[in-house]
N, C-alpha and C. Protein backbone atom coordinates (compact mmCIF):
# COMPACT_ATOMS: atom_id res chain seq x y z
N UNK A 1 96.32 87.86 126.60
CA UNK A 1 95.98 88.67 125.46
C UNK A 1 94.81 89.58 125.85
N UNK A 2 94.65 90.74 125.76
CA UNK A 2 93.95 91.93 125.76
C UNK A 2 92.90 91.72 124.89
N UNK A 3 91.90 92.23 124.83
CA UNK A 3 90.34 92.29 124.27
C UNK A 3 90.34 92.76 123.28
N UNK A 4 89.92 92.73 122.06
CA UNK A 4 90.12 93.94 120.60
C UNK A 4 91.45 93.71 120.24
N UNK A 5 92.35 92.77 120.37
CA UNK A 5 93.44 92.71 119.54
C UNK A 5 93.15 91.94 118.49
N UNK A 6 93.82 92.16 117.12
CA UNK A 6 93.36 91.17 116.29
C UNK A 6 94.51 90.14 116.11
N UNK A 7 93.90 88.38 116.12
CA UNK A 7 93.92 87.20 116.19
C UNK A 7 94.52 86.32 115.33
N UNK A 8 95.57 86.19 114.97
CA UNK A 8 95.69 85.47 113.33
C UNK A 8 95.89 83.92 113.65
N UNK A 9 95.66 83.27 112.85
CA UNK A 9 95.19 81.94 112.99
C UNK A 9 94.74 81.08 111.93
N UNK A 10 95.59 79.74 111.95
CA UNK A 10 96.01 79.19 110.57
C UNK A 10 94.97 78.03 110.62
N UNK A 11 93.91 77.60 109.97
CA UNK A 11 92.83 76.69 110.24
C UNK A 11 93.28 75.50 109.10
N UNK A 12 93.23 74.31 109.93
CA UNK A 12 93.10 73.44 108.64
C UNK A 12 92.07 72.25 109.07
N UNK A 13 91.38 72.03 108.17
CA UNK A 13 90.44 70.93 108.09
C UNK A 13 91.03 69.28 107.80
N UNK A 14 91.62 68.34 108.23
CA UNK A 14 92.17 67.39 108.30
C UNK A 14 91.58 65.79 108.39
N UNK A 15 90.65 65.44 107.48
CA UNK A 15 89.38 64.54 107.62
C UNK A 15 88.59 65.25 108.90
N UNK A 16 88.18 64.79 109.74
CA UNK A 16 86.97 64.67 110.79
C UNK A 16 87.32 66.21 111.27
N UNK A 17 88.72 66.62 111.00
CA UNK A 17 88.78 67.64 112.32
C UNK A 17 89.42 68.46 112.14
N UNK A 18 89.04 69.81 112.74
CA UNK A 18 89.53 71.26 112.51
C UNK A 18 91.01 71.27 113.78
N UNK A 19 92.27 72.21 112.66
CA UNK A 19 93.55 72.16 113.59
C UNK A 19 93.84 73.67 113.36
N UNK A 20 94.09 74.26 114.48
CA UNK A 20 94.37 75.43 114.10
C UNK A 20 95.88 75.64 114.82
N UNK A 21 96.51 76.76 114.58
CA UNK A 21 97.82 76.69 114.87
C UNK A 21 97.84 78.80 115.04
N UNK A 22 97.87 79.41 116.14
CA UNK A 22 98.00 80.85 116.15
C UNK A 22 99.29 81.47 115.37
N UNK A 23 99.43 82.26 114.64
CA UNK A 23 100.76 83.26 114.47
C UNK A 23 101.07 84.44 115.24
N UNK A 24 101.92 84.81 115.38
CA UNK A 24 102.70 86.09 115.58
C UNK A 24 101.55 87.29 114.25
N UNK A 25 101.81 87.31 113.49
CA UNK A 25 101.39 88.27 112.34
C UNK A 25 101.63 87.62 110.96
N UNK A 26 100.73 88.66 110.27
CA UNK A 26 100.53 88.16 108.70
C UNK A 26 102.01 88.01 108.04
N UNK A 27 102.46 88.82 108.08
CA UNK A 27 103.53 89.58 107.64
C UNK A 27 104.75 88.27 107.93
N UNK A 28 104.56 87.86 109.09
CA UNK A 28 105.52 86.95 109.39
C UNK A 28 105.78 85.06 108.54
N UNK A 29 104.12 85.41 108.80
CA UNK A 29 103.67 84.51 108.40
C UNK A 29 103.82 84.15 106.41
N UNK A 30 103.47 85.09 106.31
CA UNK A 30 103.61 85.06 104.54
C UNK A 30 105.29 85.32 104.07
N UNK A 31 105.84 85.60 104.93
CA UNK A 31 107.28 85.31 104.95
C UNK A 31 107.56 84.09 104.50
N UNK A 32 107.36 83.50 105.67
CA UNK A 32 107.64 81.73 105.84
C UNK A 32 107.20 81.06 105.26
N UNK A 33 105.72 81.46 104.27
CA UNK A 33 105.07 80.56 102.93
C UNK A 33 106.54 80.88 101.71
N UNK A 34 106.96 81.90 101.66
CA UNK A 34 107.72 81.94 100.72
C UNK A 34 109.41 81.59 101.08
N UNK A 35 109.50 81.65 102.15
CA UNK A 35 111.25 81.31 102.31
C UNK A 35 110.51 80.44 103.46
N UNK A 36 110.92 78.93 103.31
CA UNK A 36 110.34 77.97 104.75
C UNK A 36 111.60 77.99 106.07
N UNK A 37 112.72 78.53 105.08
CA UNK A 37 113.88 78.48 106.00
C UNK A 37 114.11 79.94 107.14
N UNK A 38 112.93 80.46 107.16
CA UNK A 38 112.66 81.39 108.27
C UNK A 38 112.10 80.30 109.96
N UNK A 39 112.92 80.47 110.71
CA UNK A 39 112.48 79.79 111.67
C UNK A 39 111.01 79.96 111.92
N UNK A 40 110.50 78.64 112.49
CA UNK A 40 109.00 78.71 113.19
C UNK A 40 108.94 79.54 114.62
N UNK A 41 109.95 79.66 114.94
CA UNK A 41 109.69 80.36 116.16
C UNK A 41 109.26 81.85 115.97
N UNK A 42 109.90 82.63 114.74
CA UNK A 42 109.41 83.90 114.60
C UNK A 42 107.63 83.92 113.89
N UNK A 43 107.67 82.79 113.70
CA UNK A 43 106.02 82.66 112.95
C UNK A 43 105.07 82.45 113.87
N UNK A 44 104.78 81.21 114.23
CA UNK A 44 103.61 80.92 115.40
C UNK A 44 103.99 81.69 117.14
N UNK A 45 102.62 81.63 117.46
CA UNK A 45 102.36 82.41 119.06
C UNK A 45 102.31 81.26 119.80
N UNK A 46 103.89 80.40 119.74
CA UNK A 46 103.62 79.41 121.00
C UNK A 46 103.46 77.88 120.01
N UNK A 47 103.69 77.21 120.31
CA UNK A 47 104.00 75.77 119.75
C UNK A 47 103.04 74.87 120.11
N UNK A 48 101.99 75.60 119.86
CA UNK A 48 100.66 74.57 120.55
C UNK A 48 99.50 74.53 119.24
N UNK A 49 99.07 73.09 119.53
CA UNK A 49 98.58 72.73 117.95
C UNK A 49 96.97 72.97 118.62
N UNK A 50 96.04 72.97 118.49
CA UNK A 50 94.40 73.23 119.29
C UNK A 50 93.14 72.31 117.89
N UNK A 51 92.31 72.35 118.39
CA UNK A 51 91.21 71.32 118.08
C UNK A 51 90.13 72.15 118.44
N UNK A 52 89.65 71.97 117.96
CA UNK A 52 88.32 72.91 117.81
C UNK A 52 86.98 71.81 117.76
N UNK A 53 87.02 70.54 118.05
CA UNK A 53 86.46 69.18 118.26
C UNK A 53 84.89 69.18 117.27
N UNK A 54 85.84 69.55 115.72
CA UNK A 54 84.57 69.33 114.50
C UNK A 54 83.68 70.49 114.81
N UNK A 55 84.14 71.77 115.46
CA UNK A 55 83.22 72.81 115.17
C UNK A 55 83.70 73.74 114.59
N UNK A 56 84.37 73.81 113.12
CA UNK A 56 85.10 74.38 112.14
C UNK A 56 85.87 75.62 112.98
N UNK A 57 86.35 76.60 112.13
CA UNK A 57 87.41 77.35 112.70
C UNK A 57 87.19 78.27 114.03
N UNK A 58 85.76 78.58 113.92
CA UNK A 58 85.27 79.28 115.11
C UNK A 58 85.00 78.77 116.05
N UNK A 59 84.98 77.51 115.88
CA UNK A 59 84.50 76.67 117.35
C UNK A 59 85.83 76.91 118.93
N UNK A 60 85.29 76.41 119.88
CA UNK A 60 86.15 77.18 121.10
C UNK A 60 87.65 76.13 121.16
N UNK A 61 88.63 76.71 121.43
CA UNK A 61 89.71 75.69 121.21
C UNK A 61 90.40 75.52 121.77
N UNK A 62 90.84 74.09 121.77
CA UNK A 62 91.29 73.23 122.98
C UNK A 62 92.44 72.31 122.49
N UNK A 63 93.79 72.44 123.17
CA UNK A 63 94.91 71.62 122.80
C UNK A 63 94.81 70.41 122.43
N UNK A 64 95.23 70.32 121.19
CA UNK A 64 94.68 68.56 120.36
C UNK A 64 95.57 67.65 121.25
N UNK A 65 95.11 66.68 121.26
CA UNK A 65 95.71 65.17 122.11
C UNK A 65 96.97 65.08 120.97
N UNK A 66 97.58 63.61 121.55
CA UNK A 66 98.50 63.46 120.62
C UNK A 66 97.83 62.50 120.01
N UNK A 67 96.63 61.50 120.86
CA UNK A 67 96.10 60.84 120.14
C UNK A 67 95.45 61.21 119.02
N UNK A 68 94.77 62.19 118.92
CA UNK A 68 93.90 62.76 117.57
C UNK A 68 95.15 63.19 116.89
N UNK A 69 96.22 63.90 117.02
CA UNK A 69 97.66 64.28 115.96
C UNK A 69 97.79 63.05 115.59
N UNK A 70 97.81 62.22 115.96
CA UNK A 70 98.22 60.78 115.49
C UNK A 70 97.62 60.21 114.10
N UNK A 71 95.91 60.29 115.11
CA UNK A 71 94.97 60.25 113.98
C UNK A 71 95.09 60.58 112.84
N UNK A 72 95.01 61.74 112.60
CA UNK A 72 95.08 62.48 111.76
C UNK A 72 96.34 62.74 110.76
N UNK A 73 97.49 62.95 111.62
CA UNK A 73 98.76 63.45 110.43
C UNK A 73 99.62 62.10 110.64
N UNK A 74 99.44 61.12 111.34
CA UNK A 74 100.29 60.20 111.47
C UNK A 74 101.49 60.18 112.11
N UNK A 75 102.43 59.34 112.42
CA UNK A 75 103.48 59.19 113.42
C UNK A 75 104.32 60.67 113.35
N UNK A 76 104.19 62.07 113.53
CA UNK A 76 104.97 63.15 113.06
C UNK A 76 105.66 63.95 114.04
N UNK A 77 106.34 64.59 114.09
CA UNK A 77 106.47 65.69 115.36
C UNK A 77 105.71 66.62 115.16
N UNK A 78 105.58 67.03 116.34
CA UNK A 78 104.48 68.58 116.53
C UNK A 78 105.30 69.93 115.15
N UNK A 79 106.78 69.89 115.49
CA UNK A 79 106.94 70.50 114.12
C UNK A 79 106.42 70.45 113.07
N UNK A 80 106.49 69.48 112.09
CA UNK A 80 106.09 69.22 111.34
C UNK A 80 105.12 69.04 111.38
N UNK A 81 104.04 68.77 112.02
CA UNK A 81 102.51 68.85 111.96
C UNK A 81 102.02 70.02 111.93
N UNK A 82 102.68 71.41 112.38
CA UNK A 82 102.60 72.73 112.56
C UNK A 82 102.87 73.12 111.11
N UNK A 83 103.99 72.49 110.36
CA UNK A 83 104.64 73.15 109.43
C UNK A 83 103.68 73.06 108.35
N UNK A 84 102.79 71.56 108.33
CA UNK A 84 102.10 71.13 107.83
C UNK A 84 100.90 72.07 107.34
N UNK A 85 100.48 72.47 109.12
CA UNK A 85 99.09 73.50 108.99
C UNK A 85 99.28 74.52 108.37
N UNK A 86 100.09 75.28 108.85
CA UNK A 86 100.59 76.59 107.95
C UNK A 86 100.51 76.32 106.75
N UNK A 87 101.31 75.21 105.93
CA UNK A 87 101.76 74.88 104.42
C UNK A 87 100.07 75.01 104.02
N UNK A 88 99.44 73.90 104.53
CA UNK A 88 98.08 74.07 103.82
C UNK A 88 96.94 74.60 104.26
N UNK A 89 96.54 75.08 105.41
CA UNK A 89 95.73 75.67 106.30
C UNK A 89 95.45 76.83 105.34
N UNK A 90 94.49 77.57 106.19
CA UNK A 90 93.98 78.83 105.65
C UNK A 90 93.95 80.00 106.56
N UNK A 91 94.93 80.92 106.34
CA UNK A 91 95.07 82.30 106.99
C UNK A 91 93.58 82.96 107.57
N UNK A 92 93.43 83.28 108.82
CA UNK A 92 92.03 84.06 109.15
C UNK A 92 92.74 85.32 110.37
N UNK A 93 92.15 85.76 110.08
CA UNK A 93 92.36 87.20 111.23
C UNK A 93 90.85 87.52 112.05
N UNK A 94 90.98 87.27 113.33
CA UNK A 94 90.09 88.16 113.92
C UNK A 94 90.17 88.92 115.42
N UNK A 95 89.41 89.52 115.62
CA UNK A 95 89.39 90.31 116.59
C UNK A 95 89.08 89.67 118.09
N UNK A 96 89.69 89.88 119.14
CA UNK A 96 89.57 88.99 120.19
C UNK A 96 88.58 89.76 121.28
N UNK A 97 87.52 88.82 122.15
CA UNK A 97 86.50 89.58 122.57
C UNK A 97 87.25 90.65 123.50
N UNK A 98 86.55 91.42 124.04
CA UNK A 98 86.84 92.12 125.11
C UNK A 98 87.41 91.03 126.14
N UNK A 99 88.42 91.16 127.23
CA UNK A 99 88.67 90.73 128.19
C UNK A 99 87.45 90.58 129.61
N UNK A 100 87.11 91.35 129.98
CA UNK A 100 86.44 92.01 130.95
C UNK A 100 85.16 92.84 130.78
N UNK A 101 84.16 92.21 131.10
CA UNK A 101 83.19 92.97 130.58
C UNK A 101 82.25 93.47 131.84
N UNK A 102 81.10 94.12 131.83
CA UNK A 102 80.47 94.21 132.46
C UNK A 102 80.03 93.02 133.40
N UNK A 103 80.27 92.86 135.05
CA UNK A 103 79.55 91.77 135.04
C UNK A 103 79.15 92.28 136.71
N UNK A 104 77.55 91.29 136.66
CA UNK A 104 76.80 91.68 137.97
C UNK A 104 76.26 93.19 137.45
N UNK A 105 75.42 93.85 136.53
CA UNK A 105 75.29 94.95 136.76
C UNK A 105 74.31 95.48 137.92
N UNK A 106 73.33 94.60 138.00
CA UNK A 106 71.91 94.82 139.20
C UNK A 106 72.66 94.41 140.36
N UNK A 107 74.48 94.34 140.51
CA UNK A 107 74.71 93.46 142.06
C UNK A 107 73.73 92.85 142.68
N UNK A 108 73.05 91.72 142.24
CA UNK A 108 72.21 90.80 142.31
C UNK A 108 71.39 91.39 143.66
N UNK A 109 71.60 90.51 144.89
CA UNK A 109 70.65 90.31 145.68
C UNK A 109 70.82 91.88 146.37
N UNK A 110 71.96 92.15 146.36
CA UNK A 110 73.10 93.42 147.17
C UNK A 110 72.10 94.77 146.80
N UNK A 111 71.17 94.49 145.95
CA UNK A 111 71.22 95.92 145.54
C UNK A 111 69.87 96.78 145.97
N UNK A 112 69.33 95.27 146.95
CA UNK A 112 68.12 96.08 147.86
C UNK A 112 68.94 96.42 149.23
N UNK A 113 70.46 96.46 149.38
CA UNK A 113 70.58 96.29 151.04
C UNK A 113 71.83 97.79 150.81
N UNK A 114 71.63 98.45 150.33
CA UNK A 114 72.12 99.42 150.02
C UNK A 114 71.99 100.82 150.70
């Protein structure tokens, strides 16, 4: 993903712990709140559930175990634990950092041997 694209992303708070789940777009997404019989594949960016390890939606995020899915939503498939987040989660949009930024500008030691 490219720098400055904007991010959509379904947050849900689940006792102890933040689950977030990425979409495709709003549009797709608010589809599938209203007809559920729109496949998940046109909704989420990838079938991966993430953990954000209790540092609410902004925290940095990292593919939940199955042990914590466990925890949390009980014996389920990743479907349905997805279907779950979406159903009750909370829609956020944001902007993704730059990719590539400035880096080394003083070329450290390099820039007396010039």
């Amino acid at each position: 993903m490219r720098g400055g694209n904007n991010v959509h992303k379904v947050h849900l708070k689940k006792g102890e712990n933040d689950f977030i789940v990425l979409v495709e777009d709003t549009d797709s997404f608010k589809k599938w709140k209203d007809d559920s019989s729109v496949p998940l594949a046109q909704v989420v960016d990838g079938f991966t559930i993430y953990t954000t390890h209790k540092h609410g939606a902004q925290g940095v995020m990292d593919s939940a175990s199955k042990a914590i899915l466990d925890s949390s939503f009980g014996k389920c498939s990743e479907d349905e634990i997805i279907s779950t987040i979406l159903r009750e989660g909370t829609l956020q949009t944001t902007t993704s950092q730059t990719r590539f930024g400035s880096t080394n500008d003083s070329i450290g030691s390099m820039a007396n041997h010039r």
